[in-house]
C-alpha atoms as a PDB file:
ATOM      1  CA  UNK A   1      19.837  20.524  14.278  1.00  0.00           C
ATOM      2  CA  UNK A   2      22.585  18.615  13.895  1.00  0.00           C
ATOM      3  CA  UNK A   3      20.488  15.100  12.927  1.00  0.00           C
ATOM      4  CA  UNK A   4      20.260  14.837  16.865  1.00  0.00           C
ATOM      5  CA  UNK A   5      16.687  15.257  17.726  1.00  0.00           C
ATOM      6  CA  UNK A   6      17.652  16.564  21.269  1.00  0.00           C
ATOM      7  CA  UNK A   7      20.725  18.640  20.406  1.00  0.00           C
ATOM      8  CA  UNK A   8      21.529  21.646  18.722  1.00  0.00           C
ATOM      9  CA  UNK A   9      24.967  22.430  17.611  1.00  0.00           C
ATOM     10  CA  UNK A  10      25.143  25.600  18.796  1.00  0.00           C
ATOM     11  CA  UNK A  11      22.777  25.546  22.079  1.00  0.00           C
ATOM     12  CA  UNK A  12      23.677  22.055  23.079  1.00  0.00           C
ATOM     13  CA  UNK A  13      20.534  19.940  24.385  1.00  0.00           C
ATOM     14  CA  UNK A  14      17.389  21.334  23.492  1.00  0.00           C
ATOM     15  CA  UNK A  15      15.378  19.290  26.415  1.00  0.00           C
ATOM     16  CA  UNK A  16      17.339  19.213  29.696  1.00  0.00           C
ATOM     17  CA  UNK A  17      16.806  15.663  31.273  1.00  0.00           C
ATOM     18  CA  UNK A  18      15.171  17.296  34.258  1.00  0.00           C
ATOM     19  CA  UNK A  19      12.992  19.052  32.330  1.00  0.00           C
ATOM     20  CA  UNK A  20      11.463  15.604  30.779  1.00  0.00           C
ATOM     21  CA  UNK A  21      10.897  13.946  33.849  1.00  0.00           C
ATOM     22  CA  UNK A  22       9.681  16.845  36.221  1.00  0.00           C
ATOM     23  CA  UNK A  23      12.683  17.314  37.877  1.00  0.00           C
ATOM     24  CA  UNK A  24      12.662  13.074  39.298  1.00  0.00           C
ATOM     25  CA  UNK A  25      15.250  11.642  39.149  1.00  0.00           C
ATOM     26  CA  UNK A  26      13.950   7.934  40.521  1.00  0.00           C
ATOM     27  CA  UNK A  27      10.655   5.938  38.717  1.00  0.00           C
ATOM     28  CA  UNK A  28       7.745   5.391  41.075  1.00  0.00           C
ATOM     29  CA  UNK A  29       7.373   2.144  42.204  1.00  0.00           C
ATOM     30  CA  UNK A  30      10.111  -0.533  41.045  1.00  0.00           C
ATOM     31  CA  UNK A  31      13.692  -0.117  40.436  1.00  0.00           C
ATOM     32  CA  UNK A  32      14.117  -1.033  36.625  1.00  0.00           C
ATOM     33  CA  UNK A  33      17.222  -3.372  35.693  1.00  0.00           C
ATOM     34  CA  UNK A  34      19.302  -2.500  32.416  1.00  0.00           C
ATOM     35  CA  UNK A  35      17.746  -5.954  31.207  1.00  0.00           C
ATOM     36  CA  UNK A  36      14.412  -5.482  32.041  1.00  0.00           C
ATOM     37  CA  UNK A  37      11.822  -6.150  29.149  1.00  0.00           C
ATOM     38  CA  UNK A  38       9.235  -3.852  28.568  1.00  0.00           C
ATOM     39  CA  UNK A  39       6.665  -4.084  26.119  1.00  0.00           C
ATOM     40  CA  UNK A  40       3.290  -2.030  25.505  1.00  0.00           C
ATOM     41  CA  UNK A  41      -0.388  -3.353  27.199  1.00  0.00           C
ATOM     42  CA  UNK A  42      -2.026  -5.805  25.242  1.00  0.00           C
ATOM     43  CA  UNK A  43      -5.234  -3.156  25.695  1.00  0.00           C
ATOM     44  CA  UNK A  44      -4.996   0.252  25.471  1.00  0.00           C
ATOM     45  CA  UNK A  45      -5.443   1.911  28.871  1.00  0.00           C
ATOM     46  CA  UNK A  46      -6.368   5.286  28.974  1.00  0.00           C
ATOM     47  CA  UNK A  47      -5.316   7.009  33.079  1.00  0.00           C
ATOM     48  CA  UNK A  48      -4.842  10.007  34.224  1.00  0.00           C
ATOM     49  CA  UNK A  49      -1.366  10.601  33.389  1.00  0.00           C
ATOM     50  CA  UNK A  50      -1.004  13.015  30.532  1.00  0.00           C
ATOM     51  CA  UNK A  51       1.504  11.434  28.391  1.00  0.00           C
ATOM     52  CA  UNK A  52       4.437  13.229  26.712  1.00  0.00           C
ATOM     53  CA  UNK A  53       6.088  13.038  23.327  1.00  0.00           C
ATOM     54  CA  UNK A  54       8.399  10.890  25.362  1.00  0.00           C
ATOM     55  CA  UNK A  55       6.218   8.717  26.513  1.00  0.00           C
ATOM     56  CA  UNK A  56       4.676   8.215  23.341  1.00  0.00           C
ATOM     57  CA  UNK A  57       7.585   7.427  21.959  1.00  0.00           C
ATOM     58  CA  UNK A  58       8.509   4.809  24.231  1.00  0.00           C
ATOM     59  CA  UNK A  59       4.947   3.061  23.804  1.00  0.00           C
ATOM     60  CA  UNK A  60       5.585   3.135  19.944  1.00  0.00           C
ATOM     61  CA  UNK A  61       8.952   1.843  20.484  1.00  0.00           C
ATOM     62  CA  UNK A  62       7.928  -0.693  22.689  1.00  0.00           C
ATOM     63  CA  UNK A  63       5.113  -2.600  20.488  1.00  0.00           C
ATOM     64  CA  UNK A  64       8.048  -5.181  20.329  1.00  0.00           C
ATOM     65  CA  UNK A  65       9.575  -6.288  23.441  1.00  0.00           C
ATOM     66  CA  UNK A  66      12.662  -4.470  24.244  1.00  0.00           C
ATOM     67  CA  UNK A  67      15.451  -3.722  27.071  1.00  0.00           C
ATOM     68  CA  UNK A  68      15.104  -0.685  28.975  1.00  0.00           C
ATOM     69  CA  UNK A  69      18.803  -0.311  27.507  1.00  0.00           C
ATOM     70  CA  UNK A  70      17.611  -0.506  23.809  1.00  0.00           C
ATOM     71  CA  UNK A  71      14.238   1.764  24.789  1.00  0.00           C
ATOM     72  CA  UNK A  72      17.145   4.411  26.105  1.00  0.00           C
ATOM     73  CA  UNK A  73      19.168   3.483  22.876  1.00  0.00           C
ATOM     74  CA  UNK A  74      16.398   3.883  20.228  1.00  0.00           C
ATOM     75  CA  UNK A  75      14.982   7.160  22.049  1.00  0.00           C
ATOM     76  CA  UNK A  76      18.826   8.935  22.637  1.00  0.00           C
ATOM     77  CA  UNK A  77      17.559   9.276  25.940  1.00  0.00           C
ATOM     78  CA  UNK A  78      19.916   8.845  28.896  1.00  0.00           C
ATOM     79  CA  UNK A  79      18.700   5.668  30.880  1.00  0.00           C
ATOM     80  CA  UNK A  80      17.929   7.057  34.342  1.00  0.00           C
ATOM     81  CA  UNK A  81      15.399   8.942  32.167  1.00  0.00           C
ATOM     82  CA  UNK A  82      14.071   6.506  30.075  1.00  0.00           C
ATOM     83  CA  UNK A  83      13.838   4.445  33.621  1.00  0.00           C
ATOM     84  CA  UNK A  84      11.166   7.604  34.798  1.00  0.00           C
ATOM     85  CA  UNK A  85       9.455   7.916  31.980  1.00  0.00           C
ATOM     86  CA  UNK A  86       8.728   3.591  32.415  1.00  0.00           C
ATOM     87  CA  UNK A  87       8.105   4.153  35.834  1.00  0.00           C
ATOM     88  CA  UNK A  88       5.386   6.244  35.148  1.00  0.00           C
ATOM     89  CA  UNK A  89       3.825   4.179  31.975  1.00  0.00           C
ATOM     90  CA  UNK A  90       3.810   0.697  34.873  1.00  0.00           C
ATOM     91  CA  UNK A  91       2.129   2.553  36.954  1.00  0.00           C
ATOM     92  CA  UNK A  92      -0.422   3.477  34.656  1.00  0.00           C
ATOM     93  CA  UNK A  93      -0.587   0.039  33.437  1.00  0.00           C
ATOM     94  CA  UNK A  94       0.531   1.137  29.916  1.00  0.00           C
ATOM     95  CA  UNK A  95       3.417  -0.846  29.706  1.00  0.00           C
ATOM     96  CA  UNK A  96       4.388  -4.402  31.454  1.00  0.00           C
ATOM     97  CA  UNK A  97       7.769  -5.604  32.369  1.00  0.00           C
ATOM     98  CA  UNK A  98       9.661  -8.728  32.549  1.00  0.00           C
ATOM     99  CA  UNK A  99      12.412  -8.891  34.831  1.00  0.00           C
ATOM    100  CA  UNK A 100      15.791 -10.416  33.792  1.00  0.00           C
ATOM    101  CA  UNK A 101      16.460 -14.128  35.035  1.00  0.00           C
ATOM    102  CA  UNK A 102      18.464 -14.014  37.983  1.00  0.00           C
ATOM    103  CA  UNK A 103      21.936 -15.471  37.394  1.00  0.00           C
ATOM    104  CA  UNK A 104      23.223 -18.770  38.564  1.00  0.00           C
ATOM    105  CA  UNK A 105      24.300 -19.388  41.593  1.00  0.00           C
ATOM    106  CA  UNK A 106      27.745 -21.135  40.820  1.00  0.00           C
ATOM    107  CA  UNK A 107      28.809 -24.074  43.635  1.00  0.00           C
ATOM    108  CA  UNK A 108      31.480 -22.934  46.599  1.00  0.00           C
ATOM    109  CA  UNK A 109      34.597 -24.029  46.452  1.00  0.00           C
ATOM    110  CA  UNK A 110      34.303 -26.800  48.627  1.00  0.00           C
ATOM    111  CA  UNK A 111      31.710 -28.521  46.406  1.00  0.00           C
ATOM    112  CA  UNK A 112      34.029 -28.141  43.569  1.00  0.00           C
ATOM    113  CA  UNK A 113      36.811 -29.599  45.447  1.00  0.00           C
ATOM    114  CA  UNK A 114      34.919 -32.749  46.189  1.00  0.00           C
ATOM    115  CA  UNK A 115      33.567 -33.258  42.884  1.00  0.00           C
ATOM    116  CA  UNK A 116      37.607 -32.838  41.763  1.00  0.00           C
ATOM    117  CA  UNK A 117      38.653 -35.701  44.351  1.00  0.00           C
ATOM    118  CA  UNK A 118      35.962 -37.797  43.548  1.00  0.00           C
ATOM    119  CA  UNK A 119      36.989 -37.528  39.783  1.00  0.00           C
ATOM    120  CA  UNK A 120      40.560 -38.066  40.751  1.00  0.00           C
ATOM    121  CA  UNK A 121      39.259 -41.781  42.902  1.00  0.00           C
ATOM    122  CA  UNK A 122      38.038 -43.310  39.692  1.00  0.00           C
END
């Protein structure tokens, strides 16, 4: 190994991404932002879904609240598979999200023109 838990320098990837996540390549259920916080169930749940070293991984990484970009970071996983992997852990109710705020809506043009020309009148 080549300090690359997934690679080997002579094979290349150990773990093909398809391989991880069944062959899916979309999470069930809700489409998971970059930004998205995740963060492990207060309780531990115990379903039906028989959890891989992956998933482990992700609910030990996840005791703290982190991105699904910094999950895929810490992991070396590549994000749409991290994004899975998530998908399945919500709908087991291992994990729980947090969606990003939504940005601000900035002002048209027009508004900003007034607010100029009233500026300009005093």
């Amino acid at each position: 190994m080549n300090g690359h838990e997934w690679l080997d320098a002579e094979a290349g990837p150990v773990v093909r991404p398809f391989a991880v996540t069944g062959g899916r390549t979309r999470p069930a259920g809700s489409d998971l932002d970059l930004m998205t916080l995740v963060v492990c169930a207060a309780e531990p749940v115990y379903g039906s879904l028989l959890l891989s070293p992956e998933h482990e991984a992700i609910l030990e990484c996840a005791r703290s609240p982190l991105t699904v970009a910094e999950v895929a970071a810490s992991l070396d996983l590549a994000v749409g598979v991290v994004r899975v992997l998530l998908g399945d852990l919500l709908a087991e109710r291992r994990i729980s999200i947090r969606r990003p705020a939504p940005v601000a809506q900035f002002p048209n043009s027009r508004i900003i023109e007034e607010v100029i020309h009233g500026l300009q009148a005093l």
